[in-house]
N, C-alpha and C. Protein backbone atom coordinates (compact mmCIF):
# COMPACT_ATOMS: atom_id res chain seq x y z
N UNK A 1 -4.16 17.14 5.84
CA UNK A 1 -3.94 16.47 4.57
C UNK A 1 -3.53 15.03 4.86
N UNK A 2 -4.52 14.04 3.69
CA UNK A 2 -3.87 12.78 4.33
C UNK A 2 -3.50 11.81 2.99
N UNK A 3 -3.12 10.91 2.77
CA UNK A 3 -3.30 10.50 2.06
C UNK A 3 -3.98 8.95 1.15
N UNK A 4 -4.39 8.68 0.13
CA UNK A 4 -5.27 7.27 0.10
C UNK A 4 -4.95 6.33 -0.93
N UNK A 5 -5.57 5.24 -0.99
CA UNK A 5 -4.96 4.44 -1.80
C UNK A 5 -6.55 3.68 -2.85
N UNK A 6 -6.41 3.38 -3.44
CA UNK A 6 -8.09 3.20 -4.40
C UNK A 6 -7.52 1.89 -4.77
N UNK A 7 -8.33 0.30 -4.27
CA UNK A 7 -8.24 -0.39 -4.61
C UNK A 7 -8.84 -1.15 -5.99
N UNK A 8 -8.56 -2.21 -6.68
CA UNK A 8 -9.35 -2.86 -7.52
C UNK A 8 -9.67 -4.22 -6.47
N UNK A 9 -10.26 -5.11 -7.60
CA UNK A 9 -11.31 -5.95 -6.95
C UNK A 9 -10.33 -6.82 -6.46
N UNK A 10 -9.05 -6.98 -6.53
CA UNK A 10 -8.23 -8.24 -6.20
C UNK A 10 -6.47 -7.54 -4.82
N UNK A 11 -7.71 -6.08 -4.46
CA UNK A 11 -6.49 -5.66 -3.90
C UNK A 11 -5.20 -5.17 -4.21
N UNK A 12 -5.38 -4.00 -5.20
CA UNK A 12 -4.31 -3.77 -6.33
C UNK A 12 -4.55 -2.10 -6.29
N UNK A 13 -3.70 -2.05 -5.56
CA UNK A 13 -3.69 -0.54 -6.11
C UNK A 13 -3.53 0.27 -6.95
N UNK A 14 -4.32 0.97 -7.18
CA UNK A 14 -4.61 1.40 -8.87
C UNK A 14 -4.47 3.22 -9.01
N UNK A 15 -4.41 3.88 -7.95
CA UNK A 15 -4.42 5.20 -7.45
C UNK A 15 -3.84 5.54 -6.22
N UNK A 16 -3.04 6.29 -5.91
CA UNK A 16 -3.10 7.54 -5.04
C UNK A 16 -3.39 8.19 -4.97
N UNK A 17 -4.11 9.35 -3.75
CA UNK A 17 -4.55 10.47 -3.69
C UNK A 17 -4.05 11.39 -2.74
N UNK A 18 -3.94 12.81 -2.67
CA UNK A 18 -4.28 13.46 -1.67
C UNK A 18 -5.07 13.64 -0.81
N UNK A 19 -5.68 13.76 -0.04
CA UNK A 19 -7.38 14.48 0.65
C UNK A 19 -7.34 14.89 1.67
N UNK A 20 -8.70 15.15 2.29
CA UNK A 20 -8.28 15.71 3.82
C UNK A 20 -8.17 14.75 4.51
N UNK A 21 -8.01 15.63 5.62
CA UNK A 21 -6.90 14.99 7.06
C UNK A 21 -8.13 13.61 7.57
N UNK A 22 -7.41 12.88 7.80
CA UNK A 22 -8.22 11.82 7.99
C UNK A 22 -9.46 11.67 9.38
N UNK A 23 -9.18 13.09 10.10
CA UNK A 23 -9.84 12.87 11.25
C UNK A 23 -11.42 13.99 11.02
N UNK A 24 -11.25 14.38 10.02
CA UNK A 24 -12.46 14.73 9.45
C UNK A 24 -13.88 14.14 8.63
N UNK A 25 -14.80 14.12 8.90
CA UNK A 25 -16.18 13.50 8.12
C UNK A 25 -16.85 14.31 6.74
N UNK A 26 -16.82 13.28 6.36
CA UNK A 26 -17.05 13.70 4.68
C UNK A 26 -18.84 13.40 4.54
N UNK A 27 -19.89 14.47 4.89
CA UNK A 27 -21.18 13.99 4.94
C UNK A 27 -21.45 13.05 5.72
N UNK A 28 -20.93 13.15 7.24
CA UNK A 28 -20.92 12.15 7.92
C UNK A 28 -20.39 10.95 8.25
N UNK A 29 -19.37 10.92 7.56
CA UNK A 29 -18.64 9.63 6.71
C UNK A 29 -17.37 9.82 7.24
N UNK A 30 -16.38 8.63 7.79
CA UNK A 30 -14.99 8.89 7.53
C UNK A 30 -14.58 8.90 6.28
N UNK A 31 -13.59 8.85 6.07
CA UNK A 31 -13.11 9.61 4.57
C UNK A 31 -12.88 8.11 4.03
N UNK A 32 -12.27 7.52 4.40
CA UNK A 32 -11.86 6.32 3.70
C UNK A 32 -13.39 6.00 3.02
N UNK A 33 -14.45 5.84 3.61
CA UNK A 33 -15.51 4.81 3.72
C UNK A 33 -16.38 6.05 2.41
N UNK A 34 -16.09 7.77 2.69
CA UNK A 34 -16.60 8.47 1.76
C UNK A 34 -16.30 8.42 0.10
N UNK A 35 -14.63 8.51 0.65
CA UNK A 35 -13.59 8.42 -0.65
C UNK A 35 -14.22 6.99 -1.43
N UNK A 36 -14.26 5.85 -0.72
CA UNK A 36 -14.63 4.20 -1.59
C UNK A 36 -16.21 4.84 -2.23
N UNK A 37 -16.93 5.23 -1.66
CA UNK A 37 -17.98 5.14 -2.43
C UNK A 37 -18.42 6.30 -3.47
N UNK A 38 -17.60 7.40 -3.13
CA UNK A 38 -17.61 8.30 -4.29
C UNK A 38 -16.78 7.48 -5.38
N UNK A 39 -16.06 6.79 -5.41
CA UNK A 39 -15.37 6.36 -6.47
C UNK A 39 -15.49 4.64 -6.79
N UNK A 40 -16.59 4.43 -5.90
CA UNK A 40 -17.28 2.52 -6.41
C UNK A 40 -16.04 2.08 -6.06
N UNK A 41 -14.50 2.29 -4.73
CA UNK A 41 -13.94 1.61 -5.26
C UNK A 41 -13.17 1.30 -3.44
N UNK A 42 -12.48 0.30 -2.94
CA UNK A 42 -12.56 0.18 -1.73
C UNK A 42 -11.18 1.12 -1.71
N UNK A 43 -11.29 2.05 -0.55
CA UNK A 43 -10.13 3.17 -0.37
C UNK A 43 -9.68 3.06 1.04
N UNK A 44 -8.23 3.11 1.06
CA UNK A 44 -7.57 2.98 2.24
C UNK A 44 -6.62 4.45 2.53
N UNK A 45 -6.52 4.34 4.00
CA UNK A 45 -5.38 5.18 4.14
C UNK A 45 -4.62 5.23 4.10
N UNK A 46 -3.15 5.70 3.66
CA UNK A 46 -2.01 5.57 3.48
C UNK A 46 -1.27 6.43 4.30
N UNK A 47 0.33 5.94 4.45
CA UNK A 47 1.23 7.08 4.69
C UNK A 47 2.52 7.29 4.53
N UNK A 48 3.15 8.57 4.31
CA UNK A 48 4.66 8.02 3.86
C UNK A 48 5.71 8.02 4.92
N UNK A 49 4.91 8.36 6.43
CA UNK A 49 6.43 7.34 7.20
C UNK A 49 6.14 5.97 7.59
N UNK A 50 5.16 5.16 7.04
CA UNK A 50 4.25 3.76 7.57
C UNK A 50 4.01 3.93 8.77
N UNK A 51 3.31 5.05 9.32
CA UNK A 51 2.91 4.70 10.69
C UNK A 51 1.77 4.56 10.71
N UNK A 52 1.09 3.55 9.61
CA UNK A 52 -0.13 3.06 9.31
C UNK A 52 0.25 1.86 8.30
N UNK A 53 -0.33 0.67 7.93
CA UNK A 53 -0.25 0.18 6.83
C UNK A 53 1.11 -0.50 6.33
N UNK A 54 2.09 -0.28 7.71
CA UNK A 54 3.49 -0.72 7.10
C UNK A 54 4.29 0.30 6.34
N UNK A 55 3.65 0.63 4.79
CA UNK A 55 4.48 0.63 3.57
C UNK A 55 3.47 1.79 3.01
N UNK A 56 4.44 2.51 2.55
CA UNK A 56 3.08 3.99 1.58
C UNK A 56 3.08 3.16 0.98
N UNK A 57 1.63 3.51 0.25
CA UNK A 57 1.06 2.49 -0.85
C UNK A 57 1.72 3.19 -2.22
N UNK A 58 1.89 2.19 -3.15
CA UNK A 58 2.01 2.82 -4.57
C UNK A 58 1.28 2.20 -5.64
N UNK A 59 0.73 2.52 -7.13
CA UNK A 59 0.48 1.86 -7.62
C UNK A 59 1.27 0.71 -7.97
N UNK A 60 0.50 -0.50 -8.19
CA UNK A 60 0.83 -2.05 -8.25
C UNK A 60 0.93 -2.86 -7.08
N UNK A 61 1.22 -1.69 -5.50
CA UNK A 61 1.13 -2.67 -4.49
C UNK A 61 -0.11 -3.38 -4.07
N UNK A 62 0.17 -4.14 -3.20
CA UNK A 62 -1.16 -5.33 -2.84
C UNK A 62 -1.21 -4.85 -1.76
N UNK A 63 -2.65 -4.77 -1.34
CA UNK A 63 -3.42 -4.76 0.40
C UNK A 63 -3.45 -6.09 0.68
N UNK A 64 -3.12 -6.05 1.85
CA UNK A 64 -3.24 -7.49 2.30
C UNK A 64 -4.34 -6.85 3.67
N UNK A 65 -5.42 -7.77 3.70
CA UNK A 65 -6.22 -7.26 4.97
C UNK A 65 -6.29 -7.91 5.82
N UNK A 66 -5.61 -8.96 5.86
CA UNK A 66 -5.27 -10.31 6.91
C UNK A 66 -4.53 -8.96 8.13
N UNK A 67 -3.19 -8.62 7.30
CA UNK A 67 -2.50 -7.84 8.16
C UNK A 67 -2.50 -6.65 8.04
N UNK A 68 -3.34 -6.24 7.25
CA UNK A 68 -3.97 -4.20 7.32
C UNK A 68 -2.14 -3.88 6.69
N UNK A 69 -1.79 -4.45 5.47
CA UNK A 69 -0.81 -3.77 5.06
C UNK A 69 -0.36 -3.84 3.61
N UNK A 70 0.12 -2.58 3.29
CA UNK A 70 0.67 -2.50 1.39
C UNK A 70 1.81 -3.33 0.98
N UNK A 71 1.76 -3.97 0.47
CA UNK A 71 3.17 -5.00 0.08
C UNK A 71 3.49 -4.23 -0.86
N UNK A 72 4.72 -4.20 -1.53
CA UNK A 72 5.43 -3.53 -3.31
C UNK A 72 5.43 -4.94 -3.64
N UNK A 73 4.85 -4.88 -5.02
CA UNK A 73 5.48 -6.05 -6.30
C UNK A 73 6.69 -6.61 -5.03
N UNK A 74 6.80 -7.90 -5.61
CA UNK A 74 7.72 -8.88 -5.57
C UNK A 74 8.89 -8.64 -6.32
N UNK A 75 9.92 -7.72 -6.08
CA UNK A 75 11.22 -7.18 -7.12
C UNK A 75 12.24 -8.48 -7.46
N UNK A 76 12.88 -8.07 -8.71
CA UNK A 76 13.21 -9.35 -9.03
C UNK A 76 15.23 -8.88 -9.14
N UNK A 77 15.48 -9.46 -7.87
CA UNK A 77 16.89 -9.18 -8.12
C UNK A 77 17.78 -9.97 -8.50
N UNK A 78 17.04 -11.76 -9.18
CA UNK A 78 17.91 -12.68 -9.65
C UNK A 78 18.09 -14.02 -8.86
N UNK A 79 17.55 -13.63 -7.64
CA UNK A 79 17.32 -14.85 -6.81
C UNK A 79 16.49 -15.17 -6.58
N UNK A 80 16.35 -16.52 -6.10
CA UNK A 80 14.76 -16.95 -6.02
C UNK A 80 14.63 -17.63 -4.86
N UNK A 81 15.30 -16.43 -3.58
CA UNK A 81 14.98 -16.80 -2.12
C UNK A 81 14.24 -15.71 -1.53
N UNK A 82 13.54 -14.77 -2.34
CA UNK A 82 13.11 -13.71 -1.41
C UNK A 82 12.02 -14.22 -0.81
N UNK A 83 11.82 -13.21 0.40
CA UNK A 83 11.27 -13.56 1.99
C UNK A 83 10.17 -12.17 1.69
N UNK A 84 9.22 -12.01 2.52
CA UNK A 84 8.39 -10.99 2.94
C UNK A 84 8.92 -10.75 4.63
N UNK A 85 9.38 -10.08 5.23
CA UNK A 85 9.75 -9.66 6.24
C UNK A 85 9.00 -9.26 7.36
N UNK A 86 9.01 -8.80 8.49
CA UNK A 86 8.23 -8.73 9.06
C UNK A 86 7.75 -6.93 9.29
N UNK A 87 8.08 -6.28 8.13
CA UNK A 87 7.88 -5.12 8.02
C UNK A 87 7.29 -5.34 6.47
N UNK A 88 7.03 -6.02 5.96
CA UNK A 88 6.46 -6.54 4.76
C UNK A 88 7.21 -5.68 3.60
N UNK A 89 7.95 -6.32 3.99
CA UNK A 89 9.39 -5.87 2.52
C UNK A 89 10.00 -6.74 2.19
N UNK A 90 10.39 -7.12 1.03
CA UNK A 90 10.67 -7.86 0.75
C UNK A 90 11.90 -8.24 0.60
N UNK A 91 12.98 -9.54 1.24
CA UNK A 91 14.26 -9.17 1.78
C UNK A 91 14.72 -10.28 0.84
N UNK A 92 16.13 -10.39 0.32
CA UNK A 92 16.80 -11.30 -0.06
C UNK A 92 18.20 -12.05 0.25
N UNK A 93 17.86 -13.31 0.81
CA UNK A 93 19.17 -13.86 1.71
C UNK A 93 20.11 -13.84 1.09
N UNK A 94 20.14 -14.17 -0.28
CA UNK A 94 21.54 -14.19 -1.29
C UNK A 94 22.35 -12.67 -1.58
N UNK A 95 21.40 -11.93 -1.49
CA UNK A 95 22.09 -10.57 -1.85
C UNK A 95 22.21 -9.69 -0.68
N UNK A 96 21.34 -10.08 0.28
CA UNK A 96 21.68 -9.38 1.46
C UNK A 96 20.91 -8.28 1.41
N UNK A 97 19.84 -7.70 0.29
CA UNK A 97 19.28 -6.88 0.53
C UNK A 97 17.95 -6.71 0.70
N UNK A 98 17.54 -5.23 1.21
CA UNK A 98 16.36 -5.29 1.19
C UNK A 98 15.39 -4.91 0.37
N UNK A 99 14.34 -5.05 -0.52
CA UNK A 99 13.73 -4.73 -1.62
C UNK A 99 13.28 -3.12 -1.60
N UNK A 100 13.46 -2.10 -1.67
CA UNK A 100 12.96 -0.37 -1.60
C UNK A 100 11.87 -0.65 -3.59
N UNK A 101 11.46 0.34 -2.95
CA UNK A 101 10.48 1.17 -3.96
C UNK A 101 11.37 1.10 -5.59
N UNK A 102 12.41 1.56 -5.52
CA UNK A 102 13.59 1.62 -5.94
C UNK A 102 14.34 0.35 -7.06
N UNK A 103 13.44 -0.83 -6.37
CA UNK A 103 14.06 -1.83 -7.07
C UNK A 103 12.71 -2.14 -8.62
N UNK A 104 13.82 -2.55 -9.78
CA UNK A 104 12.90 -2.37 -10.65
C UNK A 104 11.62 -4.30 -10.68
N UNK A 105 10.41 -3.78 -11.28
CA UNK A 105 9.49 -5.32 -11.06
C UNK A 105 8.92 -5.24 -12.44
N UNK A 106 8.60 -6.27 -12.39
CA UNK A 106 7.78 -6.74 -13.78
C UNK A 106 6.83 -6.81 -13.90
């Protein structure tokens, strides 16, 4: 079992899925490349300890394909020094924290 992420045209994740294990062929196909075209839509792999991709994907996060990774929304905790980190999270010098899933975005 693995799991995926269904992009839109600007890199926006719009879905999660379940499916199979990623080391399996779907009609010949890796799954990512099966999953995008059964669904017209570009599909990535995901995971939830990031030992792929950085960051499980969720809806609203961004693919970035420069660095093969899921960013979360930009959370808004009131300051306007946040950083992208080098785990691509988003950190804030004034508050000292680090942005989780958790934090609410707009």
């Amino acid at each position: 079992m693995a799991h995926y992420a269904f992009l839109d045209e600007t890199n926006i994740v719009t879905e999660v899925i379940t499916g199979i294990d990623e080391t399996e062929l779907i009609e010949g196909l890796d799954t990512e490349t099966w999953y995008g075209n059964f669904r017209g839509q570009v599909c990535k792999r995901t995971s939830y300890n990031g030992n792929i991709r950085y960051n499980y994907a969720g809806i609203g996060y961004t693919y970035d394909p420069i660095d093969d990774a899921f960013i979360a929304p930009m959370p808004e905790c009131g300051h306007d020094c946040l950083i992208l980190n080098n785990k691509k999270r988003w950190e804030c010098a004034d508050c000292e924290a680090i942005a989780l899933q958790s934090w609410t975005t707009a």
